[in-house]
N, C-alpha and C. Protein backbone atom coordinates (compact mmCIF):
# COMPACT_ATOMS: atom_id res chain seq x y z
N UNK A 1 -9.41 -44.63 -61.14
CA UNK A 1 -8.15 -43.93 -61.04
C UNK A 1 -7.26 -44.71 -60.08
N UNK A 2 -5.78 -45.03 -60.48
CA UNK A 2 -4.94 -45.52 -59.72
C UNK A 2 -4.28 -44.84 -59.04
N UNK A 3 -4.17 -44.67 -57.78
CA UNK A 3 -3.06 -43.87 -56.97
C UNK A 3 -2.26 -44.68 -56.22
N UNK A 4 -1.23 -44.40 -55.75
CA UNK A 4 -0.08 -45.25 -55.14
C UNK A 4 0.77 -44.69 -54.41
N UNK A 5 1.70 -45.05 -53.63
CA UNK A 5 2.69 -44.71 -52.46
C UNK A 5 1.88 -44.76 -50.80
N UNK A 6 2.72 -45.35 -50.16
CA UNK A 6 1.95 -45.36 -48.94
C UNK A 6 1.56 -44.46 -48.16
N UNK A 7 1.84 -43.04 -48.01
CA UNK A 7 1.36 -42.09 -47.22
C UNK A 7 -0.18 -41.44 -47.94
N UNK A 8 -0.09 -41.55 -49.32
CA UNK A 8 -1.67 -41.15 -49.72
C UNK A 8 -2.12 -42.40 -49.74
N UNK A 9 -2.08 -43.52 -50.27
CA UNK A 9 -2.96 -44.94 -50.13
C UNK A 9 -3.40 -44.32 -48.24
N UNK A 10 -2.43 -44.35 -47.38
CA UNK A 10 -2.55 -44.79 -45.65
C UNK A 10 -4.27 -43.54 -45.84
N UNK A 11 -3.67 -42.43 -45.94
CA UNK A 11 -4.16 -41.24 -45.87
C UNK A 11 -6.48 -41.35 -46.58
N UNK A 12 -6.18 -41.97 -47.90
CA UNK A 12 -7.56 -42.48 -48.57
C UNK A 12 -7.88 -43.41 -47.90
N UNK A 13 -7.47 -44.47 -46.95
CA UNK A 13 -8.01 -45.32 -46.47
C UNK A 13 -8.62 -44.95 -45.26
N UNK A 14 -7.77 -43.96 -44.84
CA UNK A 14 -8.19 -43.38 -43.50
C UNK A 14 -9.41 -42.30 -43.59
N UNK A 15 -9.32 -41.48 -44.41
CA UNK A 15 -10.36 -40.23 -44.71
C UNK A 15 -11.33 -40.65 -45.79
N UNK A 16 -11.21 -41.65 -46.97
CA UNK A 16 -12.14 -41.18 -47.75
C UNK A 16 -12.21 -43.12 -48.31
N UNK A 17 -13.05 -43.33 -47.06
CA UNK A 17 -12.77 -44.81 -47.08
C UNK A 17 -14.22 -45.23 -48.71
N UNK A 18 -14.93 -44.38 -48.55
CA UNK A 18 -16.04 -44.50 -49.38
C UNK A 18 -15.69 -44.30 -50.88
N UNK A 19 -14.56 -43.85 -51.06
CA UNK A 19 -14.04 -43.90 -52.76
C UNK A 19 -12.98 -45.09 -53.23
N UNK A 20 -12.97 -46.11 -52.24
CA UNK A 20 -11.92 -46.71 -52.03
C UNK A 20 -13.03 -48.21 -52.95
N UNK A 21 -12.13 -48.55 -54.27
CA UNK A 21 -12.83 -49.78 -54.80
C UNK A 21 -12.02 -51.20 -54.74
N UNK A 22 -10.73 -50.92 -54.93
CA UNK A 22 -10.05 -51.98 -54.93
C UNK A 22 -8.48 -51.52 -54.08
N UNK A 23 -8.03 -52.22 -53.05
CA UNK A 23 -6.57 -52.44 -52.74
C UNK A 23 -5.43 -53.41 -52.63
N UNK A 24 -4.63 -53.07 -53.52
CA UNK A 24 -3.96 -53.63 -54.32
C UNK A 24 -2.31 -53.49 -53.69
N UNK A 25 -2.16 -54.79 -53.03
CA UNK A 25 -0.78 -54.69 -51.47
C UNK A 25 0.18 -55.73 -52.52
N UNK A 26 1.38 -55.23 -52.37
CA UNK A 26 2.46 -55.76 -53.26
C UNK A 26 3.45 -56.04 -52.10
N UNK A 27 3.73 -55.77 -50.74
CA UNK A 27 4.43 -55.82 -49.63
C UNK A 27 3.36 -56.12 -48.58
N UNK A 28 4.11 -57.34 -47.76
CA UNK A 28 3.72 -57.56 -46.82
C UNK A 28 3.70 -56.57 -45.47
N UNK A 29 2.63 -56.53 -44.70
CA UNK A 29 2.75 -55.88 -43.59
C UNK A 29 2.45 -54.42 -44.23
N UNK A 30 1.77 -53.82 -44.90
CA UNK A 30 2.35 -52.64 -45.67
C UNK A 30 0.68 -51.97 -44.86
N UNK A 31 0.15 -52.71 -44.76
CA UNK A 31 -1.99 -51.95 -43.81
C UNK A 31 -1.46 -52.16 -42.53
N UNK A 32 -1.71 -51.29 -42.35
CA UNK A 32 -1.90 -51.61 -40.19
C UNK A 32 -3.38 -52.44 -40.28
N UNK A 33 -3.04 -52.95 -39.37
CA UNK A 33 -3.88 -54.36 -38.91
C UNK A 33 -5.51 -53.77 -38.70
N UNK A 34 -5.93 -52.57 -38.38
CA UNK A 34 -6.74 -51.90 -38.41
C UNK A 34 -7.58 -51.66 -39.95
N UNK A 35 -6.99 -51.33 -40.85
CA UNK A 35 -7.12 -51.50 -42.37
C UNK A 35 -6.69 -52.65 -42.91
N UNK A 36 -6.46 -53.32 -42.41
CA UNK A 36 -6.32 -54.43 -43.41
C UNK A 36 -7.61 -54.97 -42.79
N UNK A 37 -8.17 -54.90 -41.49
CA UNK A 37 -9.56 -55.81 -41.49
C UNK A 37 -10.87 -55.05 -41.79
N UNK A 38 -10.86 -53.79 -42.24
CA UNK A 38 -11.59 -52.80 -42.34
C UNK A 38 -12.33 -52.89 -44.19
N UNK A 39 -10.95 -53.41 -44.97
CA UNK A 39 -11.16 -53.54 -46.17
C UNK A 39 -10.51 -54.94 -46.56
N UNK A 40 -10.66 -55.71 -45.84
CA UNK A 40 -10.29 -57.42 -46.39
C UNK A 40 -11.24 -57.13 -47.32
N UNK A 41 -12.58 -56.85 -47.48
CA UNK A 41 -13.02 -58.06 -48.88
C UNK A 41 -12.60 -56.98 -50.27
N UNK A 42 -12.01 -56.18 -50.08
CA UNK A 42 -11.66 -55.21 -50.95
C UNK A 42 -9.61 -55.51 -51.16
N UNK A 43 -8.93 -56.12 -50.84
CA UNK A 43 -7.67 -56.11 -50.88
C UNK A 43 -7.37 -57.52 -51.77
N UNK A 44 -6.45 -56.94 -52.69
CA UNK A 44 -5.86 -58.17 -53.79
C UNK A 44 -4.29 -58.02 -53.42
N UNK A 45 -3.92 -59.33 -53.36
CA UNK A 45 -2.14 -59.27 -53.45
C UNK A 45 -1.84 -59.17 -54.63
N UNK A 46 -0.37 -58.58 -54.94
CA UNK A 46 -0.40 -58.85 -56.13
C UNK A 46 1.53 -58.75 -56.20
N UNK A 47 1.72 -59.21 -57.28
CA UNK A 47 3.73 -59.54 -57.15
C UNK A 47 4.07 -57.93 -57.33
N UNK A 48 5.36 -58.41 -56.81
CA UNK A 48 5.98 -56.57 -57.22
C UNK A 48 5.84 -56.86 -59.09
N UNK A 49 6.24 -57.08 -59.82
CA UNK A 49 6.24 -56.84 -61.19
C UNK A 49 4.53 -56.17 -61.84
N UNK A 50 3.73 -56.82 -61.27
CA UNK A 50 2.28 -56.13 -61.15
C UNK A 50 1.90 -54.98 -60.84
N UNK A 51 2.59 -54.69 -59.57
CA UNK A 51 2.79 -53.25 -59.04
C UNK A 51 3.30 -52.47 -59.90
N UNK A 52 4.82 -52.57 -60.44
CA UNK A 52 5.70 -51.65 -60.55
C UNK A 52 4.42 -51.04 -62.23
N UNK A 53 3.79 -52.22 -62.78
CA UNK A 53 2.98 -52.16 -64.27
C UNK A 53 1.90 -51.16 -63.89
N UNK A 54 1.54 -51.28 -62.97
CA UNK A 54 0.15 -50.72 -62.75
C UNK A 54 0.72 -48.94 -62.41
N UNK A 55 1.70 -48.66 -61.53
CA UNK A 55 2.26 -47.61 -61.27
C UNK A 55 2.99 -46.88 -62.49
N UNK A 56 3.57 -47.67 -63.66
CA UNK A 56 3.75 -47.30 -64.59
C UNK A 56 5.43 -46.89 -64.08
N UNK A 57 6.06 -47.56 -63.26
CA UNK A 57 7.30 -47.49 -62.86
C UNK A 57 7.72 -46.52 -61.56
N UNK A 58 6.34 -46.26 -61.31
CA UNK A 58 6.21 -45.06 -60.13
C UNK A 58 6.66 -46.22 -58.73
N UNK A 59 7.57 -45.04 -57.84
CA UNK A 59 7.43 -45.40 -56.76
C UNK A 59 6.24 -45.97 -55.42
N UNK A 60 5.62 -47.13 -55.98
CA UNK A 60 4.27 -47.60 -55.28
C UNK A 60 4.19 -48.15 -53.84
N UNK A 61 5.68 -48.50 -53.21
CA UNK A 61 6.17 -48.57 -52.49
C UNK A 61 5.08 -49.92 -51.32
N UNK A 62 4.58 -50.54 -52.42
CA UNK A 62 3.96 -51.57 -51.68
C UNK A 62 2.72 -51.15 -51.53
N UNK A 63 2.01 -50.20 -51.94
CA UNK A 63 0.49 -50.30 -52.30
C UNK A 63 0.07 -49.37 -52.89
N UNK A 64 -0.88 -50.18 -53.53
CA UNK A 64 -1.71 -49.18 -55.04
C UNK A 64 -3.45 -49.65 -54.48
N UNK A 65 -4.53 -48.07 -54.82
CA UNK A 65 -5.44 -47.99 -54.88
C UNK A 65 -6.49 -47.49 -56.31
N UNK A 66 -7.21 -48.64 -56.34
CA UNK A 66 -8.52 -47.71 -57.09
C UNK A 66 -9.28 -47.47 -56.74
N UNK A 67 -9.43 -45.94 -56.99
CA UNK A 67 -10.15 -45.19 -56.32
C UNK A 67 -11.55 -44.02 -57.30
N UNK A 68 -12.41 -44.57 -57.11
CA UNK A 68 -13.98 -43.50 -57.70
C UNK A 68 -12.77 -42.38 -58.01
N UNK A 69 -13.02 -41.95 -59.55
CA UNK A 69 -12.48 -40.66 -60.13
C UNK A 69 -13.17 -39.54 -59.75
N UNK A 70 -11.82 -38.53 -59.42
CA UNK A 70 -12.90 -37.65 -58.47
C UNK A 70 -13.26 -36.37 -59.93
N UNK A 71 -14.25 -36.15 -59.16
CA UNK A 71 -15.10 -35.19 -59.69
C UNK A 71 -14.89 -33.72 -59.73
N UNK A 72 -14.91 -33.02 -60.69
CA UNK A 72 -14.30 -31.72 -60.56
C UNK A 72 -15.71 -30.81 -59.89
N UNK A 73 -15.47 -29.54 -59.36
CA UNK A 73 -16.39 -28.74 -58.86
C UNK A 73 -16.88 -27.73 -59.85
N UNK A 74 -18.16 -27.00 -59.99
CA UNK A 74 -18.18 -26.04 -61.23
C UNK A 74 -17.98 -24.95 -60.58
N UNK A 75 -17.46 -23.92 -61.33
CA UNK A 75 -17.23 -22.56 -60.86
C UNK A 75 -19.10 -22.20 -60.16
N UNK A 76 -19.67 -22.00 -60.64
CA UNK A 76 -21.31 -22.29 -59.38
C UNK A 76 -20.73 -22.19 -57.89
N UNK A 77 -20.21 -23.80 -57.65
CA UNK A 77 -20.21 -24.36 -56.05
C UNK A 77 -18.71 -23.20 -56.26
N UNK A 78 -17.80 -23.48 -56.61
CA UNK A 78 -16.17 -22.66 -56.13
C UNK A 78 -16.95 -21.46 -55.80
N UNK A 79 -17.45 -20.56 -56.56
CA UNK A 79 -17.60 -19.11 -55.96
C UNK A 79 -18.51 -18.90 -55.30
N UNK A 80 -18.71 -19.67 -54.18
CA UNK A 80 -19.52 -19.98 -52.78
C UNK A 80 -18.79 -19.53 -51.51
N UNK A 81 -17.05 -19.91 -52.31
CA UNK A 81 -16.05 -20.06 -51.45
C UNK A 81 -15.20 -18.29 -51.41
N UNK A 82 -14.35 -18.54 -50.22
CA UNK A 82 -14.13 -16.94 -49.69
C UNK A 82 -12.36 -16.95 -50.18
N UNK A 83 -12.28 -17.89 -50.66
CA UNK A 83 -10.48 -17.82 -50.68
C UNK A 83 -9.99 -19.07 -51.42
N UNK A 84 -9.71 -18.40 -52.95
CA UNK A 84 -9.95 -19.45 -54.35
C UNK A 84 -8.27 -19.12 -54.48
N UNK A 85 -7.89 -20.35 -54.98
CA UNK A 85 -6.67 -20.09 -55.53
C UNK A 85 -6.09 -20.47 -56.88
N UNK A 86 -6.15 -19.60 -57.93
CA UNK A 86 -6.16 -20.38 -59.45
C UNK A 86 -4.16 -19.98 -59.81
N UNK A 87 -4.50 -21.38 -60.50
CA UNK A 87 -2.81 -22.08 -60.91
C UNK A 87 -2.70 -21.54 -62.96
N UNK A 88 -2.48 -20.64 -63.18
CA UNK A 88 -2.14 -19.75 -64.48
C UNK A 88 -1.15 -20.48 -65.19
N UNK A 89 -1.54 -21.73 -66.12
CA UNK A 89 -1.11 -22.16 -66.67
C UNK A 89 0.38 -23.27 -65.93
N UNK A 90 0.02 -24.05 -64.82
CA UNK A 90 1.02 -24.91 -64.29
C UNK A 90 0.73 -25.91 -65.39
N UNK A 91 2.06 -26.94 -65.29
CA UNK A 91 1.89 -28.25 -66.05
C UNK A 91 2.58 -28.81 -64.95
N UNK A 92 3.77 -28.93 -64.26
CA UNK A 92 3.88 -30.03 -63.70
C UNK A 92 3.06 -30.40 -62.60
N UNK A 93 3.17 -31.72 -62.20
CA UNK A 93 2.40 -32.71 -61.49
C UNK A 93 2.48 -32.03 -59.86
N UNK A 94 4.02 -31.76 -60.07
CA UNK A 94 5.27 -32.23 -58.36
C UNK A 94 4.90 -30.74 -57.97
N UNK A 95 4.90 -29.64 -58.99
CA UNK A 95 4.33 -27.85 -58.79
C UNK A 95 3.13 -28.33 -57.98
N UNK A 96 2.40 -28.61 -59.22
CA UNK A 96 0.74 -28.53 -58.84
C UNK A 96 0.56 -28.86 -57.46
N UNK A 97 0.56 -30.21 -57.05
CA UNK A 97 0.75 -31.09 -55.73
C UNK A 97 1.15 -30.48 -54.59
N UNK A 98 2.56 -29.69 -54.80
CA UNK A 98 3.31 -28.97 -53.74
C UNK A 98 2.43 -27.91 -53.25
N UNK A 99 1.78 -27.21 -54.66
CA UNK A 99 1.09 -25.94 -53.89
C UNK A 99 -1.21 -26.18 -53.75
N UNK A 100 -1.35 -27.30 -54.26
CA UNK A 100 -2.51 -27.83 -53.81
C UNK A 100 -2.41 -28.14 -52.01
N UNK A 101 -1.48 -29.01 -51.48
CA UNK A 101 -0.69 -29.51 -50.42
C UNK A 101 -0.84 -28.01 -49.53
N UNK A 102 -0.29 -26.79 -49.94
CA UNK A 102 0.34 -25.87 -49.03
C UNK A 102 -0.74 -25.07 -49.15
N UNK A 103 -2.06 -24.76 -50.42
CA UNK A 103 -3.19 -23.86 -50.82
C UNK A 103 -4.01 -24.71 -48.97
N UNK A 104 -4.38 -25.84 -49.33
CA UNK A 104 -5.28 -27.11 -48.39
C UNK A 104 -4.51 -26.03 -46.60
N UNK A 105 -3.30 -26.58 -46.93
CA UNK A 105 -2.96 -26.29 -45.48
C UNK A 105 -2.99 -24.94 -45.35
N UNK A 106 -2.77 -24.06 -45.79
CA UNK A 106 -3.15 -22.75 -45.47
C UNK A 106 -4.38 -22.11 -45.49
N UNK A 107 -5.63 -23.08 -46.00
CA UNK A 107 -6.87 -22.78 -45.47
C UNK A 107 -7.52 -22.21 -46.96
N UNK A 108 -6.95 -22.26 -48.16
CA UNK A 108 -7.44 -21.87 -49.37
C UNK A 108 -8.84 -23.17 -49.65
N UNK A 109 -10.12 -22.37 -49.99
CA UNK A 109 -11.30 -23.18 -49.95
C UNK A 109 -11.27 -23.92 -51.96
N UNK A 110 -10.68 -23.43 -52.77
CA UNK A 110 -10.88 -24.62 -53.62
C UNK A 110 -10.05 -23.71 -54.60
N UNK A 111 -9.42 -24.60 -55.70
CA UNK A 111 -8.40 -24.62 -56.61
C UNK A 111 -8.70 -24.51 -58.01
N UNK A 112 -8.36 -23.64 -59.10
CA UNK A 112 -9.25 -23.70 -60.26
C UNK A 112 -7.95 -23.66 -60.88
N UNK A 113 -7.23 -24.91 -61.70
CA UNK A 113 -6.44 -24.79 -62.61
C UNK A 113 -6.37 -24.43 -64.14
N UNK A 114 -6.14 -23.09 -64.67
CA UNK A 114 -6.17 -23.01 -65.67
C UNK A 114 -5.81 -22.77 -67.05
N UNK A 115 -5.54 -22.65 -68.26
CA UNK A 115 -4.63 -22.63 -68.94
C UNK A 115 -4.12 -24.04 -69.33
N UNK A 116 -4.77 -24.76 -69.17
CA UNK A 116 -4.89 -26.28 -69.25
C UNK A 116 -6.01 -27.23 -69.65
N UNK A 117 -5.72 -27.86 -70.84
CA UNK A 117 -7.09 -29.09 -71.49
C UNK A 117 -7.83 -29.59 -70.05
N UNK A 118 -6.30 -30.62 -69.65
CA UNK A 118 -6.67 -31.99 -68.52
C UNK A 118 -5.57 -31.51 -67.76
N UNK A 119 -5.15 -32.57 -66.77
CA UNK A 119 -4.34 -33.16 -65.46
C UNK A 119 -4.36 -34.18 -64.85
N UNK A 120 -3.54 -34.90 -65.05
CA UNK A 120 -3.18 -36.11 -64.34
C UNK A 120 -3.75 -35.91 -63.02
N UNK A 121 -4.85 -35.76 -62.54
CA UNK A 121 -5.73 -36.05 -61.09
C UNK A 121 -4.87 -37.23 -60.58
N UNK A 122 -4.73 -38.36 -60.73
CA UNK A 122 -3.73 -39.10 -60.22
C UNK A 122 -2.48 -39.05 -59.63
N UNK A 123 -1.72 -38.59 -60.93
CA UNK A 123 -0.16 -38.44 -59.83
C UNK A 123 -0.25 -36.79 -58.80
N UNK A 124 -1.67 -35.76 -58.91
CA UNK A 124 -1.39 -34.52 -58.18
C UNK A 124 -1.99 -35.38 -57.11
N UNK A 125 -2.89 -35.86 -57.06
CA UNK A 125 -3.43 -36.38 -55.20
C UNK A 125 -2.08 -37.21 -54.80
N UNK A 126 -1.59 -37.94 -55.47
CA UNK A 126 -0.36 -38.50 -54.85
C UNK A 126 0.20 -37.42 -54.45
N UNK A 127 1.00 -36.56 -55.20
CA UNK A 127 2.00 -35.35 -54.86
C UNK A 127 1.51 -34.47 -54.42
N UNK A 128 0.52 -34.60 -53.76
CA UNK A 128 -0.53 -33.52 -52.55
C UNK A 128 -0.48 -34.22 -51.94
N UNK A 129 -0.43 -35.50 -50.98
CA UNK A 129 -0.28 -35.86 -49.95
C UNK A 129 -2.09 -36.29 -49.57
N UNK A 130 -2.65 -36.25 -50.46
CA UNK A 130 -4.32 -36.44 -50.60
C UNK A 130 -5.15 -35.49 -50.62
N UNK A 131 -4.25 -34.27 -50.62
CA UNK A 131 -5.06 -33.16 -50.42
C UNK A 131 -6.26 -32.49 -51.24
N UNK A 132 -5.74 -33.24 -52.49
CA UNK A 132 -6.73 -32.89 -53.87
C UNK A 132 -8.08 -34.18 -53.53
N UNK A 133 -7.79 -34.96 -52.67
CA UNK A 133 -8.86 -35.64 -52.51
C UNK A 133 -10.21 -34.77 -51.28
N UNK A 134 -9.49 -33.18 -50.85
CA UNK A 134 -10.48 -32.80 -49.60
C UNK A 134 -10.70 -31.58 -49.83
N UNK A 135 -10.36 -30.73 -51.00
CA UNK A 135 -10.84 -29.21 -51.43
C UNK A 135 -11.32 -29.84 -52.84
N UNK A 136 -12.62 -28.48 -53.74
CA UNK A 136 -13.14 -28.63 -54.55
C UNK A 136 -11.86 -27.99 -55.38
N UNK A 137 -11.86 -28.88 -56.52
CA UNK A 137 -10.83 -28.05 -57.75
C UNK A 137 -11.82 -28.24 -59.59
N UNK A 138 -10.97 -27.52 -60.25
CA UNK A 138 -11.87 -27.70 -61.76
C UNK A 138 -10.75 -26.87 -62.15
N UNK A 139 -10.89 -27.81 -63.60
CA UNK A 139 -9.67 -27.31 -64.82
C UNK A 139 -10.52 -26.30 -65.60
N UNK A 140 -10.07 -24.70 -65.93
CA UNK A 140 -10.41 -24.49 -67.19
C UNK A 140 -9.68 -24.01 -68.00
N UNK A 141 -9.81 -24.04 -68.97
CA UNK A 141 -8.87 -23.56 -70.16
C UNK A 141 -8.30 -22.27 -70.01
N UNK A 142 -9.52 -20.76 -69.97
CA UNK A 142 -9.39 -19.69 -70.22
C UNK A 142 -9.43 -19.10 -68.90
N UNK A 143 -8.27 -18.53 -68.26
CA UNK A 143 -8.23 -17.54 -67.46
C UNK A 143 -8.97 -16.27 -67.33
N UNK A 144 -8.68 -15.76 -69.04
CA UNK A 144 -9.56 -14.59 -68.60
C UNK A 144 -11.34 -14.88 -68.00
N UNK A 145 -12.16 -15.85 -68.47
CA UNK A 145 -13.14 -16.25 -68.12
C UNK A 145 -13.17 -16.35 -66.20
N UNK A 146 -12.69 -16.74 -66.47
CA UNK A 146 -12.39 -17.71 -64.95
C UNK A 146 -12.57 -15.98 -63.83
N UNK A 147 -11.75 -15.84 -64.26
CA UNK A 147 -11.45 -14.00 -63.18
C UNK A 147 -12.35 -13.05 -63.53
N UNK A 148 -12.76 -13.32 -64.70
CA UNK A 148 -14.35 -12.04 -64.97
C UNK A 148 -15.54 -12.81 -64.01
N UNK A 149 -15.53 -14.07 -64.13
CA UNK A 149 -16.76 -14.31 -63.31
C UNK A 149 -16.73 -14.45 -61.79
N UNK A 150 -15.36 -14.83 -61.50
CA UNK A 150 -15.15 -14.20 -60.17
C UNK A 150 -15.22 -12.84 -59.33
N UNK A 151 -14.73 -11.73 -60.72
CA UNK A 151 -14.91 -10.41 -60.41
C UNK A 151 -16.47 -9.67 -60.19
N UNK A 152 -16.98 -10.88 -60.83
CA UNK A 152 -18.38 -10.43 -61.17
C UNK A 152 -19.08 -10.61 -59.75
N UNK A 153 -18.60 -11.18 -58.53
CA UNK A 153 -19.44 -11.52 -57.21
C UNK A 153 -18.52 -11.00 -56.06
N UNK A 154 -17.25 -10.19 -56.52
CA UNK A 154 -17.12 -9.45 -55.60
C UNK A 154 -15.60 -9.86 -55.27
N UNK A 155 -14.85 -10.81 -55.88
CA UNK A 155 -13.69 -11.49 -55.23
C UNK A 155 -12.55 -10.29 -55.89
N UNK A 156 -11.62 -10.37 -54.94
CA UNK A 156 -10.11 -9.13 -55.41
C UNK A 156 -9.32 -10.25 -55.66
N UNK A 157 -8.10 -9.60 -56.62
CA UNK A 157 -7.11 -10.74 -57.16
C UNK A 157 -5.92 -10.16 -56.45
N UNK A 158 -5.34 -11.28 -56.09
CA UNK A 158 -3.47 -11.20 -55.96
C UNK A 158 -2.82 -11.79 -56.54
N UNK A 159 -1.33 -11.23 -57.22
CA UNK A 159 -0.41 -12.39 -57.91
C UNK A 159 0.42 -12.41 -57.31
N UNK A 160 0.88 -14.05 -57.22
CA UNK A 160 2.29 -14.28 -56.85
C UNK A 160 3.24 -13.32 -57.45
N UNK A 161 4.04 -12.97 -56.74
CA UNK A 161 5.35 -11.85 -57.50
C UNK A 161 6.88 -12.01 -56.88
N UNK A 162 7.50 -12.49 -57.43
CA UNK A 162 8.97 -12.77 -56.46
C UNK A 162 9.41 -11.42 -56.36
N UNK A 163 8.78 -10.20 -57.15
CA UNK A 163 9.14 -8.99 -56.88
C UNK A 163 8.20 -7.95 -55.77
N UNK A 164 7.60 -8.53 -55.36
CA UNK A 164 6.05 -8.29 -54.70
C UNK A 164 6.22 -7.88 -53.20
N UNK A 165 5.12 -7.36 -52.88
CA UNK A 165 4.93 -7.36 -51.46
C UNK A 165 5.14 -8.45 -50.44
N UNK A 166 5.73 -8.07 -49.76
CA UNK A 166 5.70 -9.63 -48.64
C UNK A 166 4.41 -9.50 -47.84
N UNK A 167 4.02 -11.26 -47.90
CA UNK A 167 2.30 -11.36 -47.80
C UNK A 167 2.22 -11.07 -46.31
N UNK A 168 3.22 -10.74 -45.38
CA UNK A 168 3.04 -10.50 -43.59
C UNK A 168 2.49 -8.73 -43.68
N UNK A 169 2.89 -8.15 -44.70
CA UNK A 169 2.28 -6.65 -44.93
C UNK A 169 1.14 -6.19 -45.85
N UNK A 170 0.76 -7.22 -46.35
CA UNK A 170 -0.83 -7.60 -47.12
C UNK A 170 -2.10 -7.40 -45.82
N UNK A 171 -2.92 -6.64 -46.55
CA UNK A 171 -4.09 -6.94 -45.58
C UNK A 171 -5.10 -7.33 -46.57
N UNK A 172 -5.82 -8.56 -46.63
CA UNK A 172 -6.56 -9.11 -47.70
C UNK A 172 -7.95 -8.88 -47.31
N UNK A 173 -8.96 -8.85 -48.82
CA UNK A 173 -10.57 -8.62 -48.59
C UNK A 173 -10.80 -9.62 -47.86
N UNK A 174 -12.01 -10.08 -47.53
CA UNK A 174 -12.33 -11.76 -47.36
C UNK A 174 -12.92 -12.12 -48.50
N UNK A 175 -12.99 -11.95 -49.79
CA UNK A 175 -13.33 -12.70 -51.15
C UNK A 175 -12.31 -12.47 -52.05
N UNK A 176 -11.04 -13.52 -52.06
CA UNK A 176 -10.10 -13.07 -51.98
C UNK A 176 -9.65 -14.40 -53.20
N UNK A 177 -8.89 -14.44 -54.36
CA UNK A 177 -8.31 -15.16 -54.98
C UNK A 177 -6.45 -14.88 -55.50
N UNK A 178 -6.14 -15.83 -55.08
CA UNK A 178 -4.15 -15.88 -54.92
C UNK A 178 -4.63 -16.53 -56.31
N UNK A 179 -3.28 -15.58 -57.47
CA UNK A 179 -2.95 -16.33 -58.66
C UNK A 179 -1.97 -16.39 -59.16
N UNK A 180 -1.43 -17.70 -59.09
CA UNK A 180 0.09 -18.21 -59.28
C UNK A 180 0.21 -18.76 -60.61
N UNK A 181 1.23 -18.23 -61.34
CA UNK A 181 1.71 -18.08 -62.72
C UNK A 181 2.72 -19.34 -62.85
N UNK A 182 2.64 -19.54 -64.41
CA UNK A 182 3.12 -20.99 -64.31
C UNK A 182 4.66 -21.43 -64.33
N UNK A 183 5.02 -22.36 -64.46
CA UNK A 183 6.65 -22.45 -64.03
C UNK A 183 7.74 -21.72 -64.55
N UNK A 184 7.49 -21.41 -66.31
CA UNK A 184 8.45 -20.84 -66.91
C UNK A 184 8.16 -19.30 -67.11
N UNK A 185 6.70 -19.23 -67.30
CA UNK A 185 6.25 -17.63 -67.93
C UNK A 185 5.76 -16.58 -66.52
N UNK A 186 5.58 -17.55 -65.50
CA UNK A 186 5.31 -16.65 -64.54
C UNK A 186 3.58 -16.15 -64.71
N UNK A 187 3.17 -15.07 -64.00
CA UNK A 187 1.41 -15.00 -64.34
C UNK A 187 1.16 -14.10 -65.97
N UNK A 188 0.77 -15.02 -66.54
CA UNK A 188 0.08 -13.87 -67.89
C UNK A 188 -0.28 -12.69 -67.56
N UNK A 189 0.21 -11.90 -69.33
CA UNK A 189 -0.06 -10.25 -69.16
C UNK A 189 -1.28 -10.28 -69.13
């Protein structure tokens, strides 16, 4: 898997140096001197026109990584976890990312996207800021599945609602799953 832009490249080099196979510097000066001697025998130069190909016209901003494709988690290991957050049919990348990014920082233990084949795993760890590289996530198709077997070990559901309770007057279980509806339809009936 290729990922690119310098704050998640900086970010995988720094945290998850062990998935890191090839780095691929199109700008000079672009590793702190610390990473660049950490992974010399792993770093290729390469021209900007190489870059911009490999990014597929994405902003790469002077370095691209390949990186071990990460591995999805099975609902098994997720419902281990006390505070799941499933994405009800998202498609974009920049959604997904934004609220993987803000699920991570607010302490949500793993992500189950569903209503969806696949996902570009690539451009969401970019547009998470790496965050999809440090919580367990897994795609599944069928929602209703997904929330019966969660219901089945004890977890309560919340939906996002722009008409809703404000979450400062929520008092939540501790087996607890947030479910955010997708860009145009909002959460399924």
């Amino acid at each position: 898997m290729i990922i690119y832009g310098k704050q998640v490249c900086l970010y995988a080099l720094e945290q998850h140096p062990d998935t890191i196979d090839t780095v691929y510097v199109a700008k000079k000066g672009i590793l702190p001197q610390k990473l660049f001697h950490a992974f010399h025998d792993k770093i290729k130069f390469l021209e900007e026109k190489w870059a911009q190909s490999m990014s597929k016209g994405g902003n790469h901003q002077g370095i691209l990584l390949e990186v071990t494709d990460l591995e999805e988690s099975t609902l098994s290991e997720i419902k281990k976890n006390d505070f799941i957050v499933v994405l009800d049919g998202l498609t974009d990348v920049g959604n997904i990312g934004a609220i993987v990014r803000s699920a991570y920082a607010l302490g949500a233990d793993a992500i189950i996207a569903t209503g969806v084949k696949q996902l570009n795993l690539a451009a969401i760890t970019r547009t998470s800021s790496g965050a999809l590289l440090d919580i367990p996530f897994m795609v599944r198709h069928n929602i209703l599945d997904v929330l019966s077997e969660l219901k089945q070990v004890g977890f309560t559901f919340y939906g996002a609602d722009m008409n809703g309770t404000a979450v400062q007057e929520m008092t939540f279980t501790s087996k607890r799953v947030l479910v955010m509806g997708s860009e145009g339809k909002g959460l399924s009936k």
